[in-house]
PDB file of N, CA and C in Angstrom:
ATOM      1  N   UNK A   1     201.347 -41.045-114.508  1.00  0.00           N
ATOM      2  CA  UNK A   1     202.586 -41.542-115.064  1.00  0.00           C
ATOM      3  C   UNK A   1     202.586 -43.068-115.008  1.00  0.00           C
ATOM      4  N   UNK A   2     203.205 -43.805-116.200  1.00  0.00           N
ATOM      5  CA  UNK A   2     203.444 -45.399-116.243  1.00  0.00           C
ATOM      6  C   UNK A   2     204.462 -45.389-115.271  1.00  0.00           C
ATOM      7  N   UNK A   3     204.040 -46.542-114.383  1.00  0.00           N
ATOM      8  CA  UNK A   3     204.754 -47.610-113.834  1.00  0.00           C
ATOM      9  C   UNK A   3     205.992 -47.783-114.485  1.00  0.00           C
ATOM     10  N   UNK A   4     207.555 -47.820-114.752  1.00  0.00           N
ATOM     11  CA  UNK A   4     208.173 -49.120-115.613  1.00  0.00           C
ATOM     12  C   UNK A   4     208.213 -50.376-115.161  1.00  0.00           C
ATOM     13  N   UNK A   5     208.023 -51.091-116.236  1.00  0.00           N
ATOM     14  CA  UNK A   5     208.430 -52.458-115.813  1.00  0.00           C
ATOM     15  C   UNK A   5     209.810 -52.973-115.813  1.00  0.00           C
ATOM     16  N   UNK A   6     210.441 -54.459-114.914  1.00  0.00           N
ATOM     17  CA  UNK A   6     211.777 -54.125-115.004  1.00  0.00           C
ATOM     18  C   UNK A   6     211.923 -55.675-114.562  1.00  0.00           C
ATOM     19  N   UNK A   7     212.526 -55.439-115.277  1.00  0.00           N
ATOM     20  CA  UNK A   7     213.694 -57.254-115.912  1.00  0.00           C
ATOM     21  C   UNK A   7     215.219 -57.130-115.138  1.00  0.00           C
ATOM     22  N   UNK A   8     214.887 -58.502-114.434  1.00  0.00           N
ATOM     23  CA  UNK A   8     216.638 -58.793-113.477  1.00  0.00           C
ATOM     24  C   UNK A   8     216.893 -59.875-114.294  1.00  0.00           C
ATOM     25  N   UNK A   9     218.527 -59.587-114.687  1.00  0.00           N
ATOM     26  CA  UNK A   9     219.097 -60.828-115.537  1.00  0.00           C
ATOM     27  C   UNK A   9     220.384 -61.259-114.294  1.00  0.00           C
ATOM     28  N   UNK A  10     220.223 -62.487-113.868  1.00  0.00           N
ATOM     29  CA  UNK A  10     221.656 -63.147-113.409  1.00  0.00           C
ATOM     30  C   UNK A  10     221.207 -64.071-112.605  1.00  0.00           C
ATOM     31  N   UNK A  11     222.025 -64.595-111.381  1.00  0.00           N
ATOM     32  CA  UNK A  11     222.434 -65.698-110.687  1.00  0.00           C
ATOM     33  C   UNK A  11     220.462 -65.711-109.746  1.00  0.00           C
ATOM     34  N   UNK A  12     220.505 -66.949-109.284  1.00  0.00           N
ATOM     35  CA  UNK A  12     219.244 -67.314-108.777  1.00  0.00           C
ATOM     36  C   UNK A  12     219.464 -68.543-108.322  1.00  0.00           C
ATOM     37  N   UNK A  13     219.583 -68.186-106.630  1.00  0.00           N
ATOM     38  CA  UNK A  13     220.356 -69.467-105.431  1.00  0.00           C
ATOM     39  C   UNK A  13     219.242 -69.560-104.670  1.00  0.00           C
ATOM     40  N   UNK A  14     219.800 -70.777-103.546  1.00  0.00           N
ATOM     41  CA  UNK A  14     218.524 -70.998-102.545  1.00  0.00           C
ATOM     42  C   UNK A  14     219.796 -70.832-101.465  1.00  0.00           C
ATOM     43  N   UNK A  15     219.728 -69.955-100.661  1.00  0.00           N
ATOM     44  CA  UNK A  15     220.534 -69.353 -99.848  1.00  0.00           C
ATOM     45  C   UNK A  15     219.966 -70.404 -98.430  1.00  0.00           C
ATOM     46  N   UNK A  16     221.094 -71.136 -97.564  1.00  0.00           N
ATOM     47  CA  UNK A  16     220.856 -71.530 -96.051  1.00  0.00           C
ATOM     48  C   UNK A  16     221.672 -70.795 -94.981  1.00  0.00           C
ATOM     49  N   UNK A  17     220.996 -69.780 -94.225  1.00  0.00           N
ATOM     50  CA  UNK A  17     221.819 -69.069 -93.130  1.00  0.00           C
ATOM     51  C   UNK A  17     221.772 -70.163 -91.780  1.00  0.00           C
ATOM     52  N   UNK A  18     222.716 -70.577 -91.564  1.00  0.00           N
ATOM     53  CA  UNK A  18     222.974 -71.466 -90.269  1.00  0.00           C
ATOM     54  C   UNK A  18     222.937 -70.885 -88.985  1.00  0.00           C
ATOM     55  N   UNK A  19     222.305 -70.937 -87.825  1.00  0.00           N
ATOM     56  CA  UNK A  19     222.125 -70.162 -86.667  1.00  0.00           C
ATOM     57  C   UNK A  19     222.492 -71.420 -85.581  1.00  0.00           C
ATOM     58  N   UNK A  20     224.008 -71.198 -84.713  1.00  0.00           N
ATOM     59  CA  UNK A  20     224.250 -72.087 -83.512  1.00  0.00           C
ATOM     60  C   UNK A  20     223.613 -71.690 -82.081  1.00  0.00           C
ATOM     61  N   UNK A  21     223.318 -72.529 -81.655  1.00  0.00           N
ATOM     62  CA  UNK A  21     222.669 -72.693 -80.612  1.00  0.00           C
ATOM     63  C   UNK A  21     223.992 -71.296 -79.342  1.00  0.00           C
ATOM     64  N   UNK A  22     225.051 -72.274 -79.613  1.00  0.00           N
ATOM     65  CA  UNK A  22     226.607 -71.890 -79.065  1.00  0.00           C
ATOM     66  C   UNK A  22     227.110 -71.555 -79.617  1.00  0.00           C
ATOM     67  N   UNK A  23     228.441 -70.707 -78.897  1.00  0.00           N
ATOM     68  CA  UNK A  23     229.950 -70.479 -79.710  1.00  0.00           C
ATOM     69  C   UNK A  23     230.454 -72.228 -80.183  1.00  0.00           C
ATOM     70  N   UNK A  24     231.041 -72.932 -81.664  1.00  0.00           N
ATOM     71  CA  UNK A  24     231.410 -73.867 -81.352  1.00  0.00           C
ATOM     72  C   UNK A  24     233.126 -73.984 -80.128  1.00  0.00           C
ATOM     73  N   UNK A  25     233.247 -75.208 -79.704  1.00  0.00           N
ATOM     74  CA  UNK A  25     234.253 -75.418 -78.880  1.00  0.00           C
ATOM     75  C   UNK A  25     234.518 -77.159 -79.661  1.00  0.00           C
ATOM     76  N   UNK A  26     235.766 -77.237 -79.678  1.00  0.00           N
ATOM     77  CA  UNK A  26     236.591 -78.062 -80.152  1.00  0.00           C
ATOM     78  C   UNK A  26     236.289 -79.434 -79.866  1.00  0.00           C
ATOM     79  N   UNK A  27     235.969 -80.162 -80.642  1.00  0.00           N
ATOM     80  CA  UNK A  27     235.508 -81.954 -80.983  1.00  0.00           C
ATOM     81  C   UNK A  27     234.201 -81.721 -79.193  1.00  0.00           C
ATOM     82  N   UNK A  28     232.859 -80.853 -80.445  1.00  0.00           N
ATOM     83  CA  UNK A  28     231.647 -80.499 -79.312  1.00  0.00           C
ATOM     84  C   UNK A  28     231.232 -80.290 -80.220  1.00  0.00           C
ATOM     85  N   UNK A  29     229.580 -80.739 -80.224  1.00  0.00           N
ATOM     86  CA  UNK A  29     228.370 -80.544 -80.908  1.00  0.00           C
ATOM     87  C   UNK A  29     227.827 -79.186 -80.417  1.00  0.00           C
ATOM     88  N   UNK A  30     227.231 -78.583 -81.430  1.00  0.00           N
ATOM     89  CA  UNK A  30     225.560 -77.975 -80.655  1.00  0.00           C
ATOM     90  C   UNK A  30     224.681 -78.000 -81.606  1.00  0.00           C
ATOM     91  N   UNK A  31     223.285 -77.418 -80.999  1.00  0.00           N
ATOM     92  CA  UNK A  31     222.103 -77.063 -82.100  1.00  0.00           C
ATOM     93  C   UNK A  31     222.437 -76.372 -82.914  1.00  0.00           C
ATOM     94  N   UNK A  32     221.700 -76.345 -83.889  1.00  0.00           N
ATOM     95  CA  UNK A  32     221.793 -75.369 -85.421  1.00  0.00           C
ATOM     96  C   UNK A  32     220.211 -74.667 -85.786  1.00  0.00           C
ATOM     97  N   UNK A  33     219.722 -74.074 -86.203  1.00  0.00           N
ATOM     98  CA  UNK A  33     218.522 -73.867 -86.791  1.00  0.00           C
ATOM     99  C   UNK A  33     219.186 -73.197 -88.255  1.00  0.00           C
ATOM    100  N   UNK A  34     218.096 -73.067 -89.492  1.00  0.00           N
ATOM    101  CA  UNK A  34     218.669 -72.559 -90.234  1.00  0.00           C
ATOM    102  C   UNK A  34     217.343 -72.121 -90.950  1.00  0.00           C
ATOM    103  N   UNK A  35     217.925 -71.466 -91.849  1.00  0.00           N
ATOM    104  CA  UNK A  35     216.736 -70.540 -92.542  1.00  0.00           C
ATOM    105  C   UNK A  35     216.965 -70.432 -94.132  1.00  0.00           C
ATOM    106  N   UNK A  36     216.292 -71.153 -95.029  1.00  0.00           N
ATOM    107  CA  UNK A  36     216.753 -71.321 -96.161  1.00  0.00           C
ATOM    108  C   UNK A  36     215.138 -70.473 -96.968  1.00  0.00           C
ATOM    109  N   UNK A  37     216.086 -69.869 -97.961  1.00  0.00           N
ATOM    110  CA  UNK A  37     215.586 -68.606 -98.814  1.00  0.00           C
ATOM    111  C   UNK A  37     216.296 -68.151-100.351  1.00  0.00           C
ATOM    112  N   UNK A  38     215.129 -67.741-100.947  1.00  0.00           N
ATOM    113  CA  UNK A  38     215.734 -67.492-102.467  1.00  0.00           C
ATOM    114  C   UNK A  38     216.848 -66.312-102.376  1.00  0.00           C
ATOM    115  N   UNK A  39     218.041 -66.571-103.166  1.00  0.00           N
ATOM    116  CA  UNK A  39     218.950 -65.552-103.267  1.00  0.00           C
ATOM    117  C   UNK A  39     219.897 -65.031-104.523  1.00  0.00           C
ATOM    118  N   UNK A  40     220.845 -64.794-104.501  1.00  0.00           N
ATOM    119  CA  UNK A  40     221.463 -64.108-105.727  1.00  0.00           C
ATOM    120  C   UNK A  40     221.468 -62.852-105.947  1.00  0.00           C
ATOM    121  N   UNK A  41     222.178 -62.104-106.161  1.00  0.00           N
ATOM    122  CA  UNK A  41     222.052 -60.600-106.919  1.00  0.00           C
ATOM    123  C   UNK A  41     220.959 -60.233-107.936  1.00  0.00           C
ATOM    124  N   UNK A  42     220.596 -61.102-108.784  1.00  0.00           N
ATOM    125  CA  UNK A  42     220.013 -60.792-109.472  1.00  0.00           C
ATOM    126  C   UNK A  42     218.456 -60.729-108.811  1.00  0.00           C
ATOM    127  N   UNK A  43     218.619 -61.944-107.808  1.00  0.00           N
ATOM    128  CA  UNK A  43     216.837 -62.489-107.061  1.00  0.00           C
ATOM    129  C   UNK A  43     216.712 -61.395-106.120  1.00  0.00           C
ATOM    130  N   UNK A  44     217.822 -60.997-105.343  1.00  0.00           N
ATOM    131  CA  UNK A  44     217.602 -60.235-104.136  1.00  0.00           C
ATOM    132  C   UNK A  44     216.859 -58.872-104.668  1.00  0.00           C
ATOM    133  N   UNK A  45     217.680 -58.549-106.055  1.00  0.00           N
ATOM    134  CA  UNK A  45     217.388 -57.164-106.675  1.00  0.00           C
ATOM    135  C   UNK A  45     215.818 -57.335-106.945  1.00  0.00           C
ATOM    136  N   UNK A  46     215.459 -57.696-107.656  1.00  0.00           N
ATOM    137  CA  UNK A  46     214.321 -58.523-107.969  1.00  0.00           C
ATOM    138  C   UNK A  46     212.976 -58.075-106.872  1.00  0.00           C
ATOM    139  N   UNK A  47     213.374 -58.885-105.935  1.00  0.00           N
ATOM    140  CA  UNK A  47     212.671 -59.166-104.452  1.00  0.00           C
ATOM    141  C   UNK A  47     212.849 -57.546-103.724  1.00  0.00           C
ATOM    142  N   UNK A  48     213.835 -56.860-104.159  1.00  0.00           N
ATOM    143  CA  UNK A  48     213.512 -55.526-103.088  1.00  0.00           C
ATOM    144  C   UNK A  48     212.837 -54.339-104.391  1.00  0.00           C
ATOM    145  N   UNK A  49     212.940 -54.244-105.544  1.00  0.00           N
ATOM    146  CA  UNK A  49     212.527 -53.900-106.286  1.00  0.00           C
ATOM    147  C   UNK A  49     210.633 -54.120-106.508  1.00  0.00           C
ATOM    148  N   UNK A  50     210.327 -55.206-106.008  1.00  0.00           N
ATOM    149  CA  UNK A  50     208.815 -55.948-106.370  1.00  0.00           C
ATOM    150  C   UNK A  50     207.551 -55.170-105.057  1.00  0.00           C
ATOM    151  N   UNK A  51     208.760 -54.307-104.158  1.00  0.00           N
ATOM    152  CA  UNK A  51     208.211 -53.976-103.157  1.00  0.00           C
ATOM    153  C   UNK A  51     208.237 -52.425-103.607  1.00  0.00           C
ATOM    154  N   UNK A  52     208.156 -51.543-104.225  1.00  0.00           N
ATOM    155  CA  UNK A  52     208.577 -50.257-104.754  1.00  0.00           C
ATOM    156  C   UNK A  52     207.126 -49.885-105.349  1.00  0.00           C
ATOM    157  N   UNK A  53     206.459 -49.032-104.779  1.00  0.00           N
ATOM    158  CA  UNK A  53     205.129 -48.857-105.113  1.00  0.00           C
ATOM    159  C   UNK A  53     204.995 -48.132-106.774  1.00  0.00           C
ATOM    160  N   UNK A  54     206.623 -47.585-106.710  1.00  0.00           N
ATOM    161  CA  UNK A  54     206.815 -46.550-108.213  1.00  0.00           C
ATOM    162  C   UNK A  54     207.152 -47.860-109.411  1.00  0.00           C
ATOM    163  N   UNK A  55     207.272 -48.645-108.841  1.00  0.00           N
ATOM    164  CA  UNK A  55     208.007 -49.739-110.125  1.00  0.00           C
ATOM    165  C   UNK A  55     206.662 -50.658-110.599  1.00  0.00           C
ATOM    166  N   UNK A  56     206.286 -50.948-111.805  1.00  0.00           N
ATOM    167  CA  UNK A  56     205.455 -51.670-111.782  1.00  0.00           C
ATOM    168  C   UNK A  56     205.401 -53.192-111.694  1.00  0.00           C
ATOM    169  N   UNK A  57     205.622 -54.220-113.162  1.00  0.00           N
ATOM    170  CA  UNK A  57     206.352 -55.617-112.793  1.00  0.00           C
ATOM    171  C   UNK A  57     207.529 -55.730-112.799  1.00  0.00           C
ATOM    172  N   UNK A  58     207.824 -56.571-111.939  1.00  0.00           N
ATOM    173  CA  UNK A  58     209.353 -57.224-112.323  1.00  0.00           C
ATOM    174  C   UNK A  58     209.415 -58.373-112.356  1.00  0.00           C
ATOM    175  N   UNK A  59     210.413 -58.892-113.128  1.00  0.00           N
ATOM    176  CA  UNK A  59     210.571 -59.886-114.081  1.00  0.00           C
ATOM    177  C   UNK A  59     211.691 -60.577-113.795  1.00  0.00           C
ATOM    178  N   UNK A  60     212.063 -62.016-113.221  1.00  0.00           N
ATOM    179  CA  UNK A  60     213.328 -62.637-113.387  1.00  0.00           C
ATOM    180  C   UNK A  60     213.704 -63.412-114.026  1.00  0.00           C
ATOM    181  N   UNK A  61     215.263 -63.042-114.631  1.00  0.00           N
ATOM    182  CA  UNK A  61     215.898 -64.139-116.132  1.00  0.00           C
ATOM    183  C   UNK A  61     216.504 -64.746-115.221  1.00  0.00           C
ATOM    184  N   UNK A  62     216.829 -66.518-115.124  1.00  0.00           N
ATOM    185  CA  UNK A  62     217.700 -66.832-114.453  1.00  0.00           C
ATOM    186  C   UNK A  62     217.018 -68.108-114.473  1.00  0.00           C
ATOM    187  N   UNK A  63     217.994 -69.594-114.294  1.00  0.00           N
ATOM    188  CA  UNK A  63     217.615 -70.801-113.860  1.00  0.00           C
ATOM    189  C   UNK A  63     217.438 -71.268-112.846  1.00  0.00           C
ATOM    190  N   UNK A  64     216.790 -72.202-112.770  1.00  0.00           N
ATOM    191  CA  UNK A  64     216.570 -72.783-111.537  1.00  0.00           C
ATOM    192  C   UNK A  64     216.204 -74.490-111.240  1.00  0.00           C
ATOM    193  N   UNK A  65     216.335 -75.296-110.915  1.00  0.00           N
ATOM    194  CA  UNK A  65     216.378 -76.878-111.028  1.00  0.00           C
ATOM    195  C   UNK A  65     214.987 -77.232-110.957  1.00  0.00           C
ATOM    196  N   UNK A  66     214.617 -78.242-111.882  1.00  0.00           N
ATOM    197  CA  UNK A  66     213.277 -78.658-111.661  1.00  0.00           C
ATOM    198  C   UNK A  66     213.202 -80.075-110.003  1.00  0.00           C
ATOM    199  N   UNK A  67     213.491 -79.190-109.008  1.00  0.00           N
ATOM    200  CA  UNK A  67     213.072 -80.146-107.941  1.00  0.00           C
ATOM    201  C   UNK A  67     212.450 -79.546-106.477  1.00  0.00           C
ATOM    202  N   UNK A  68     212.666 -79.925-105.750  1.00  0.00           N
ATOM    203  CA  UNK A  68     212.290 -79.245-104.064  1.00  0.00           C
ATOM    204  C   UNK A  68     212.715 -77.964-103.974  1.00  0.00           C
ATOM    205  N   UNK A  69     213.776 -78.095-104.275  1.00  0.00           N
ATOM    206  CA  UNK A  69     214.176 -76.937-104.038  1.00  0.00           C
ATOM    207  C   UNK A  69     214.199 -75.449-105.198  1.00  0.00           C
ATOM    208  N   UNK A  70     214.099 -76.110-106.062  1.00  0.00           N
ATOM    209  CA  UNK A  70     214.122 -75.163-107.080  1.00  0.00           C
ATOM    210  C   UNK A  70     212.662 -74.371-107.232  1.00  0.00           C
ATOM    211  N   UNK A  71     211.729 -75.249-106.557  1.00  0.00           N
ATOM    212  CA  UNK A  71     210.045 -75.479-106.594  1.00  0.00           C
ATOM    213  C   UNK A  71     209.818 -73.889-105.072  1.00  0.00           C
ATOM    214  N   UNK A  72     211.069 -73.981-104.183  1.00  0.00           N
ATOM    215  CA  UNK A  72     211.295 -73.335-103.107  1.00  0.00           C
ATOM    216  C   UNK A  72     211.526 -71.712-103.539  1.00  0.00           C
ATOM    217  N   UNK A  73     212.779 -71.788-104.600  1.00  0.00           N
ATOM    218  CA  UNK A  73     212.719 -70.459-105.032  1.00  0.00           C
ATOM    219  C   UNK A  73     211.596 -70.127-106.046  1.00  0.00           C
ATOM    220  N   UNK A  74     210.712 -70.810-106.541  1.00  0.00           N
ATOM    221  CA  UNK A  74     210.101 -70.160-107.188  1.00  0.00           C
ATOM    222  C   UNK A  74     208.694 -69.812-106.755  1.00  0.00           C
ATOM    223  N   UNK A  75     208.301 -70.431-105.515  1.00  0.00           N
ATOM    224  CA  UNK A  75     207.284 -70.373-104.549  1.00  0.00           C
ATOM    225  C   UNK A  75     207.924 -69.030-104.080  1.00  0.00           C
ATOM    226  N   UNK A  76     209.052 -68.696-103.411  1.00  0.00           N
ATOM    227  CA  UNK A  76     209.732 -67.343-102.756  1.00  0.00           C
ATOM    228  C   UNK A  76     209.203 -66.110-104.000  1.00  0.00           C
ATOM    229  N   UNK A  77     209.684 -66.145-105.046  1.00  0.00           N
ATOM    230  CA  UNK A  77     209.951 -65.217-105.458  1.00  0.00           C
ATOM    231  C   UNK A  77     208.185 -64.923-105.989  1.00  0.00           C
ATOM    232  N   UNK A  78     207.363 -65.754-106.305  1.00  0.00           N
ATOM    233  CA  UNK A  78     206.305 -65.891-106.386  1.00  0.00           C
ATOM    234  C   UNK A  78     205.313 -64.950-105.433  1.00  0.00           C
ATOM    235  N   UNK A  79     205.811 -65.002-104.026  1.00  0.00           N
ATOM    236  CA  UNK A  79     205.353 -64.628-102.942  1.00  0.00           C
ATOM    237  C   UNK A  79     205.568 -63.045-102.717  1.00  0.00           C
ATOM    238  N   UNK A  80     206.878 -62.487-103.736  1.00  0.00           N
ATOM    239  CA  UNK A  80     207.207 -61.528-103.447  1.00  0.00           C
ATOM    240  C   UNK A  80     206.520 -60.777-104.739  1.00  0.00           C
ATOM    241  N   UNK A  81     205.468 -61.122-105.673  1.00  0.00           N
ATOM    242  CA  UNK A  81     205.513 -60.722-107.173  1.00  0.00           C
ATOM    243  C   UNK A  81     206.707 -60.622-107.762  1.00  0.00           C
ATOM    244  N   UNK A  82     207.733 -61.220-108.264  1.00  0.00           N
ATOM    245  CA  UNK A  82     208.439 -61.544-109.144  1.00  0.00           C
ATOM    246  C   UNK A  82     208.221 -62.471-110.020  1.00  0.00           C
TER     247      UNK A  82
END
């Protein structure tokens, strides 16, 4: 049986999850680490779909900025075959 192939149309973000060191407490610093990653409904679908041994390519419609960061999601999604 063919593979289908399969096309995501929509939004395509560079998602930053912020991680505190601490609970914050009032006019007090702490550490942060953070973890920045391609995202969107359309990318996420995309990205869990590219992992589906029954699906063959997938394909994403969607923009993205010609700079660092835009260079970021497309290295991500790259990584995932999308």
């Amino acid at each position: 049986m063919t593979k289908p192939n399969i096309l995501c149309v929509g939004h395509v973000n560079l998602d930053e999850v912020l991680y505190l060191d601490k609970e914050l407490e009032q006019e007090r610093s702490t550490g942060v680490d953070s973890v920045i990653s391609a995202g969107g409904g359309a990318t996420n679908t995309a990205m869990v779909l590219s992992n589906n041994n029954r699906i063959g390519n997938v394909y994403l419609a969607g923009s993205v900025g010609k700079d660092k960061k835009g260079d970021k999601v497309v290295s991500s999604l790259n990584d995932n075959n999308v």
